[in-house]
C-alpha atoms as a PDB file:
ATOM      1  CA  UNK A   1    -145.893 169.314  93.195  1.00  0.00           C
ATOM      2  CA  UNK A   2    -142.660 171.143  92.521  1.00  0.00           C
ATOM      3  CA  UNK A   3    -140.363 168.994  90.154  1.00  0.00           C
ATOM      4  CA  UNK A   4    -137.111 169.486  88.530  1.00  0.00           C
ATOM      5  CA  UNK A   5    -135.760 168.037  85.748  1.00  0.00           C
ATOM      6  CA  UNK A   6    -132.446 167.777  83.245  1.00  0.00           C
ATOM      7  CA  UNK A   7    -132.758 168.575  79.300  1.00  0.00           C
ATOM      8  CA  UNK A   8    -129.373 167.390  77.945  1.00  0.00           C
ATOM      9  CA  UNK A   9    -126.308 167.988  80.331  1.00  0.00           C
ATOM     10  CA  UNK A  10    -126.323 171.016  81.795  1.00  0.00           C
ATOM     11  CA  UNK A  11    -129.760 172.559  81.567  1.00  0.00           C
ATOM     12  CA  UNK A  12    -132.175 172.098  84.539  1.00  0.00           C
ATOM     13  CA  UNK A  13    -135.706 173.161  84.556  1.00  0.00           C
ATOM     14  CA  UNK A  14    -138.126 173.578  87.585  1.00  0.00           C
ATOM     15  CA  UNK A  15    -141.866 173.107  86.818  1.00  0.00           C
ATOM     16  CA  UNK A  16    -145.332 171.449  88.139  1.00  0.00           C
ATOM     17  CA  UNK A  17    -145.848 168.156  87.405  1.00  0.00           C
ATOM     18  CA  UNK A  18    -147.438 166.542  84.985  1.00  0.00           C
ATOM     19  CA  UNK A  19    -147.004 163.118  84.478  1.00  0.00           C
ATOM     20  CA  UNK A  20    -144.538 160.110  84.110  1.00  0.00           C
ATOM     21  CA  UNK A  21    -143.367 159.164  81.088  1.00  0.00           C
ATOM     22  CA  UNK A  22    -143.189 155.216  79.891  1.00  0.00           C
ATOM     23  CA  UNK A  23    -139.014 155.818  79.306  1.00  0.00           C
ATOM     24  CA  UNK A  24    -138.363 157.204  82.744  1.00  0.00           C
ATOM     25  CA  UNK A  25    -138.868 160.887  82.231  1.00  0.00           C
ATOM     26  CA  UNK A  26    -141.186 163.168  83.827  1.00  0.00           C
ATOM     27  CA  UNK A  27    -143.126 166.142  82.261  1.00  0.00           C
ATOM     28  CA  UNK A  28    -143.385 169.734  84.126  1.00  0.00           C
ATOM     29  CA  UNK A  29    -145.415 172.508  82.679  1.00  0.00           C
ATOM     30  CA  UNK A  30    -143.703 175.945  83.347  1.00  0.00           C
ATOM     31  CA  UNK A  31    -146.238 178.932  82.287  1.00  0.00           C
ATOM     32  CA  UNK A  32    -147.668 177.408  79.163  1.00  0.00           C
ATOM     33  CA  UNK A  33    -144.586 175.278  77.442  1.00  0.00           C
ATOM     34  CA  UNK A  34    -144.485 171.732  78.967  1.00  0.00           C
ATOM     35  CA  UNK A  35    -140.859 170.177  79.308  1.00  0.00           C
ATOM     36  CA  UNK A  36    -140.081 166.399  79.247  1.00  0.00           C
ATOM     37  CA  UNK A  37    -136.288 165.752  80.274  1.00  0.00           C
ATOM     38  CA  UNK A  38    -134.999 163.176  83.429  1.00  0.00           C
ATOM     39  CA  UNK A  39    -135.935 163.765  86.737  1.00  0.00           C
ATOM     40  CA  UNK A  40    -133.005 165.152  89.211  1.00  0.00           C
ATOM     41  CA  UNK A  41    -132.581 162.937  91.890  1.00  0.00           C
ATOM     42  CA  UNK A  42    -133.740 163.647  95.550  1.00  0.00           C
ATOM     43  CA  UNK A  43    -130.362 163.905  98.372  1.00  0.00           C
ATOM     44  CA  UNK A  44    -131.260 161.894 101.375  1.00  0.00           C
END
């Protein structure tokens, strides 16, 4: 599944994920570098 995520304020990053983190974030692997950062939330 497609996931995006924040990495400080203004940086987003769009990846597969991985897994959920015990603090709330969520890990996405883009190519070979996996990213750990806050997920964005969904608009309803």
């Amino acid at each position: 599944m497609l996931r995006t995520i924040t990495l400080g304020s203004c940086v987003s990053v769009q990846g597969i994920f991985v897994k959920d983190m015990p603090d709330g974030r969520i890990a996405v692997k883009v190519d070979d570098t996996v990213y750990a950062g806050k997920p964005v939330s969904r608009k309803n």
